[in-house]
Protein backbone atom coordinates (compact mmCIF):
# COMPACT_ATOMS: atom_id res chain seq x y z
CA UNK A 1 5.19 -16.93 -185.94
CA UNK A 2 4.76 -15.79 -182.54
CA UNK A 3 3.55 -17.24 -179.50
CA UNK A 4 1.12 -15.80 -177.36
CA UNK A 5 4.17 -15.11 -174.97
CA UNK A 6 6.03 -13.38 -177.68
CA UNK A 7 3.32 -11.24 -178.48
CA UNK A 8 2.34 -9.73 -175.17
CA UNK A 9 6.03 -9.27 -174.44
CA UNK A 10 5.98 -7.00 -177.92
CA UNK A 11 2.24 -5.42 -176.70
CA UNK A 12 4.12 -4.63 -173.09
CA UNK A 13 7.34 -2.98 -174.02
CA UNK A 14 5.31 -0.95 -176.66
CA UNK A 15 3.11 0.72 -174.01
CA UNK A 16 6.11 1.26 -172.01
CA UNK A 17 8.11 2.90 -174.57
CA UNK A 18 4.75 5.28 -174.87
CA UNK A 19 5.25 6.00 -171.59
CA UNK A 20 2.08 3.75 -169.33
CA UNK A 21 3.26 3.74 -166.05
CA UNK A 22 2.71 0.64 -163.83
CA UNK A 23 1.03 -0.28 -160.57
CA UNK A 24 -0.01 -2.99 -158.60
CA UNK A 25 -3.84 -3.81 -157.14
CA UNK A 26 -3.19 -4.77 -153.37
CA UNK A 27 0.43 -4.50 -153.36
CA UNK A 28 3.01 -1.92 -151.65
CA UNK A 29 4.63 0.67 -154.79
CA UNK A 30 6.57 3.46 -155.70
CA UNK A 31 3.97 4.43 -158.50
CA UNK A 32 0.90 6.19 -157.16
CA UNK A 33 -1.35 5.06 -160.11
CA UNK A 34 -2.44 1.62 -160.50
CA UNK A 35 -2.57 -0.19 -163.94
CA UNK A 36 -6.31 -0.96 -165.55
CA UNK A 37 -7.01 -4.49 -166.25
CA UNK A 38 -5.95 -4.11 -169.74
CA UNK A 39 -2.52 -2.87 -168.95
CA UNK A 40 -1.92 -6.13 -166.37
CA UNK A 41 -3.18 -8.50 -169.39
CA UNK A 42 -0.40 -6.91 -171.60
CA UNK A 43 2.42 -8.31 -169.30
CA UNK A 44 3.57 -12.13 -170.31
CA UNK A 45 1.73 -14.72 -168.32
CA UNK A 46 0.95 -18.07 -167.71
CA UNK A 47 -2.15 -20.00 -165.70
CA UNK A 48 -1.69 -21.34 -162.66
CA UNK A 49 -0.78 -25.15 -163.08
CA UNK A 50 -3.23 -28.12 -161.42
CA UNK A 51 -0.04 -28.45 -159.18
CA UNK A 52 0.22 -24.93 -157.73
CA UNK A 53 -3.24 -24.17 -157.16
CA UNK A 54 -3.38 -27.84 -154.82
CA UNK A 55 -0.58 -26.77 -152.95
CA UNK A 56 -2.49 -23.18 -152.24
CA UNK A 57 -5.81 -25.28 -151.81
CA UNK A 58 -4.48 -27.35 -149.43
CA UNK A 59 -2.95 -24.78 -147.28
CA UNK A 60 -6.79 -23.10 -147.52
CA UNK A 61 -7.65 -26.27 -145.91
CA UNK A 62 -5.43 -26.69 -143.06
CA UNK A 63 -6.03 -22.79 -142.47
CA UNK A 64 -10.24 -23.92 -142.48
CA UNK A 65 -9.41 -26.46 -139.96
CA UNK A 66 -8.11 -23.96 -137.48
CA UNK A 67 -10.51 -21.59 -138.35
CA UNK A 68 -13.67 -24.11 -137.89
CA UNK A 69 -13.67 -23.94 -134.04
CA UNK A 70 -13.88 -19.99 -133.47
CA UNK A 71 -16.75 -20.24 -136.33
CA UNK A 72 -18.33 -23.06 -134.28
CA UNK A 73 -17.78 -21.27 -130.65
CA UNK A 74 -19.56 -18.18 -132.53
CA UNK A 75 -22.73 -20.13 -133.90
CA UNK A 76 -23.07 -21.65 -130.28
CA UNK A 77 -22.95 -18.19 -128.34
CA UNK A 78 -25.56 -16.87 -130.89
CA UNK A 79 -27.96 -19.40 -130.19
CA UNK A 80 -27.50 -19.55 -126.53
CA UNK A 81 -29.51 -16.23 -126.37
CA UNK A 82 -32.48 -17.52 -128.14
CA UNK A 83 -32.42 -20.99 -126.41
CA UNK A 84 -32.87 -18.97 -123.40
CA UNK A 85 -35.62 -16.97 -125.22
CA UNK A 86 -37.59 -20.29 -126.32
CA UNK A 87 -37.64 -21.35 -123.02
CA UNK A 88 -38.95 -18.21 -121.53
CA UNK A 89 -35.73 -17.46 -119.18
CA UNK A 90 -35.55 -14.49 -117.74
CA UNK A 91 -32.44 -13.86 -118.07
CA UNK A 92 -32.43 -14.00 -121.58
CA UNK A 93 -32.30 -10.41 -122.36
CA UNK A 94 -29.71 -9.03 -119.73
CA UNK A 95 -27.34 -12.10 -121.37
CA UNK A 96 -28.33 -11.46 -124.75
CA UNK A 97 -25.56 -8.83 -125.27
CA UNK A 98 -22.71 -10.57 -123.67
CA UNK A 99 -23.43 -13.78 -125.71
CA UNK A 100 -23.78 -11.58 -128.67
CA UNK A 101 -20.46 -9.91 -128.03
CA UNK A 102 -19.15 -13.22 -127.90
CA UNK A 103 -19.97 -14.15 -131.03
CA UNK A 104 -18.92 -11.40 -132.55
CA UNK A 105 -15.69 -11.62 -131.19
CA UNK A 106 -14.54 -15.28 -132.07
CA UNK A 107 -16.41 -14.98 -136.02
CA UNK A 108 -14.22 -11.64 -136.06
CA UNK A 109 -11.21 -14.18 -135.19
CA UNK A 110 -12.07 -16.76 -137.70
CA UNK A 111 -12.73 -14.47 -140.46
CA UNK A 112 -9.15 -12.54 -139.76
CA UNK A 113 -7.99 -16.37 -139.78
CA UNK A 114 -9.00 -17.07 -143.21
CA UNK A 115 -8.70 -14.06 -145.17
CA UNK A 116 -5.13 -14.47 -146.19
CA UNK A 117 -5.65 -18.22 -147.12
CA UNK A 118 -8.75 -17.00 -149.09
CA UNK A 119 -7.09 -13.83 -150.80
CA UNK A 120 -4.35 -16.61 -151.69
CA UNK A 121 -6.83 -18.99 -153.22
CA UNK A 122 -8.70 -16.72 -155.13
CA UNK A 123 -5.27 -15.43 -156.89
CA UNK A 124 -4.89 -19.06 -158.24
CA UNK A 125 -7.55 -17.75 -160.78
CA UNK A 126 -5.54 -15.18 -162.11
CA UNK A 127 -2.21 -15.35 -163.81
CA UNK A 128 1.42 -15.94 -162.79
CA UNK A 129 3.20 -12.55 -164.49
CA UNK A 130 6.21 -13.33 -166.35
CA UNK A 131 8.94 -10.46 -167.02
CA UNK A 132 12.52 -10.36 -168.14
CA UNK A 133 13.98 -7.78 -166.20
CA UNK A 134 15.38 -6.98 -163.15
CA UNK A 135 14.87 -8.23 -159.21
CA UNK A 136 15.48 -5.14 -156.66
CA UNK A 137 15.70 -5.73 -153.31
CA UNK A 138 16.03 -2.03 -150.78
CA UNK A 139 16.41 -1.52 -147.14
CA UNK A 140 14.99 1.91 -145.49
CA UNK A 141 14.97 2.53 -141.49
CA UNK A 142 11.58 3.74 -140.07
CA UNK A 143 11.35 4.74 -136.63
CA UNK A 144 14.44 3.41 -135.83
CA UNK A 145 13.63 -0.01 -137.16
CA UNK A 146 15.28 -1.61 -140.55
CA UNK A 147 12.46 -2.31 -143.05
CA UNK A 148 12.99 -4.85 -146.20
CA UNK A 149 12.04 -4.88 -149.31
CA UNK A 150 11.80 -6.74 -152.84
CA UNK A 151 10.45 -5.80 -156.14
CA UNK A 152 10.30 -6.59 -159.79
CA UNK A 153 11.45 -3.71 -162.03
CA UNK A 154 10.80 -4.43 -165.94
CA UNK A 155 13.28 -3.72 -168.66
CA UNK A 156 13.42 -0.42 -168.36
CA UNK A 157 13.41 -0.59 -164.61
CA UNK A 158 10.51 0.78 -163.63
CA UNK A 159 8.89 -0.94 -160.14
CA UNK A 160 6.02 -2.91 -161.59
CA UNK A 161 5.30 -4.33 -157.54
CA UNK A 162 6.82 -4.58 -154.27
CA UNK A 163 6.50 -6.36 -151.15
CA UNK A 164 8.39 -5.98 -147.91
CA UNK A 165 9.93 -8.72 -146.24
CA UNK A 166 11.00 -9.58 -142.95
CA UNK A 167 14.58 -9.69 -142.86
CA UNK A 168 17.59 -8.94 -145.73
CA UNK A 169 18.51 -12.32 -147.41
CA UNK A 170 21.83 -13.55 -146.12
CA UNK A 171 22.21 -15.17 -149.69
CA UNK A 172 22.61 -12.37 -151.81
CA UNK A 173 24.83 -10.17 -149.57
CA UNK A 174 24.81 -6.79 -150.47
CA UNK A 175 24.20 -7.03 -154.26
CA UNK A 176 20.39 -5.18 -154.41
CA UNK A 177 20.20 -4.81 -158.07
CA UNK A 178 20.49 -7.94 -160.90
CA UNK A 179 18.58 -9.04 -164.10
CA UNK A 180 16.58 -11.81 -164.60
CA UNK A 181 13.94 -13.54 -165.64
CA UNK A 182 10.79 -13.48 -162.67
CA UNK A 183 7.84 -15.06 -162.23
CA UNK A 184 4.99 -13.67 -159.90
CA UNK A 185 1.69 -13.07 -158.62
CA UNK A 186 0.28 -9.95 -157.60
CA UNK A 187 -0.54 -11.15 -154.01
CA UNK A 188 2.13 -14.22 -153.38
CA UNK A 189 4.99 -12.22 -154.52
CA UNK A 190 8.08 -13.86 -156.34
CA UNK A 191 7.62 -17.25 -157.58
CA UNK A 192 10.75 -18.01 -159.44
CA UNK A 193 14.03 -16.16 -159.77
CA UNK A 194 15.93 -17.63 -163.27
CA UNK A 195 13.55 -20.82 -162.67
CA UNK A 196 14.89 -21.19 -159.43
CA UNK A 197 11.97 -21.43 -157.10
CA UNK A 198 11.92 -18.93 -153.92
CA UNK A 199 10.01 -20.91 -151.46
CA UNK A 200 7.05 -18.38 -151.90
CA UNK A 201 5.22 -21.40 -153.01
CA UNK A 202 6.41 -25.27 -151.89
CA UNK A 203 6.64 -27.55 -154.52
CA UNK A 204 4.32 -30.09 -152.62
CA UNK A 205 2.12 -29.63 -149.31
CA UNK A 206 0.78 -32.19 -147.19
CA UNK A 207 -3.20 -32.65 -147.22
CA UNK A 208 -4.51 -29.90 -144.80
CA UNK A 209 -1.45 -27.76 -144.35
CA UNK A 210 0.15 -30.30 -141.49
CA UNK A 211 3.86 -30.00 -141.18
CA UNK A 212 4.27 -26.66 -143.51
CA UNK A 213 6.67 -25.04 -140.87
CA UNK A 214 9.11 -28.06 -140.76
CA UNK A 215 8.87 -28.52 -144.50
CA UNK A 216 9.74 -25.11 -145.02
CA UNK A 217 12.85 -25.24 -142.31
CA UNK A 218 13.99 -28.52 -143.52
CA UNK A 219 14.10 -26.43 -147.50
CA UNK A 220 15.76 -23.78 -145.91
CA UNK A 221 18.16 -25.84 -144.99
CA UNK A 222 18.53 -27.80 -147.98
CA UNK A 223 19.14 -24.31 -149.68
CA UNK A 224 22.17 -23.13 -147.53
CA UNK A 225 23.77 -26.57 -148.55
C-alpha cells in the first residue's frame, strides 16, 4: 500500500516524464515559468514540525524586538505634529512635514527590519519539499565579482530552485554535482542534505533570537571538527 509519500513521488515523476517544467515562487531559476499550486503539491512533502516553526518563531521575536524602537520613534514623530496642532502652536504646520518625514523614514526602517523574519514565518505554514535527486552548486563571475550558487535538481536534473550564496563551501571542494536525498523550503533554502542538517535552520534557538551569531559560529566550528 502506499504512503502518501510514495504516492506523490509516483504523481511527480509522472508529470515530469510528460514533460511539466518546474519553477519556484520567490526564488532565483533557470526556468522562466513558475509551477501552479498544483504542480508544487505533487512534489513529496512533509509539515513543518512544532520544533522548527519555534525556532523560526523565535527568531521573529528577537527580530520584533529590534524592530519595536524605529516603530515606536515613528508613532512619536507622527503625533508630535498634532500635539502641536491641539495646542494651537504655530509652528505646527511649517514642522508638520519634517516630523512626517520622520516617521516615514524610521516605519520604512522597521518594516525593511521585519520582512525577512515575517516572509520566514509565514513559510512555516507551508511544506518542507522532499526530493531524491541531485544538489548542484555553480559559480559565475559578474562584473568582475565571483557569484555562488546552490540548487536542487530532481531526478532527471532539471533545477526545481536556486539560491545564491555568499561564498563557495570550503567543504565540498570542487565537486558541484552529487545525488541525494534534500529537504527544502521555497524561501529558507536547503534544510537537510542525506539528513544531515545545513545550518539553514538551528536545531534550537534561544527565546528572542539572543546569541544566534555565536551559536551559529560555535556549529561552524563543531562542523570543521
Amino acid at each position: 500500500m502506499l504512503t502518501t509519500f510514495d504516492s506523490r513521488r509516483r504523481e511527480y515523476y509522472t508529470k515530469r516524464r510528460r514533460g511539466v517544467s518546474e519553477g519556484a515562487f520567490g526564488l532565483r531559476l533557470k526556468r522562466s515559468r513558475t509551477m501552479r499550486h498544483g504542480e508544487w503539491h505533487a512534489i513529496p512533502s512533509r509539515p513543518w514540525t512544532k520544533s522548527e516553526r519555534r525556532v523560526v518563531f523565535r527568531g521573529f521575536l528577537g527580530r520584533f524586538t529590534v524592530a519595536i524602537e524605529p516603530l515606536i520613534i515613528a508613532v512619536f514623530f507622527s503625533l508630535l505634529p498634532i500635539g502641536l496642532l491641539l495646542r494651537k502652536q504655530e509652528t505646527a504646520l511649517l514642522l508638520a512635514p519634517i516630523f512626517g518625514a520622520a516617521a516615514l523614514a524610521f516605519l520604512a526602517y522597521a518594516v525593511v527590519l521585519m520582512l525577512p523574519s515575517t516572509r520566514a514565518m509565514l513559510e512555516t505554514f507551508g511544506p518542507i519539499f522532499i526530493v531524491d535527486g541531485y544538489v548542484q552548486y555553480r559559480r559565475r563571475t559578474e562584473a568582475g565579482l565571483p557569484l555562488y550558487f546552490v540548487a536542487v535538481l530532481d531526478a532527471d536534473r532539471s533545477t526545481l530552485a536556486e539560491w545564491p550564496l555568499r561564498e563557495w563551501p570550503s567543504s565540498i571542494r570542487e565537486r558541484d554535482t552529487w545525488p541525494a536525498m534534500v529537504e527544502f523550503s521555497r524561501f529558507g533554502g536547503i534544510h537537510r542534505i542525506d539528513g544531515r542538517s545545513t545550518g539553514v535552520l538551528p536545531a534550537e534557538i534561544a527565546p528572542l533570537g539572543i546569541g544566534v551569531v555565536q551559536h551559529s559560529a560555535a556549529q561552524e566550528r563543531k562542523d570543521l571538527d
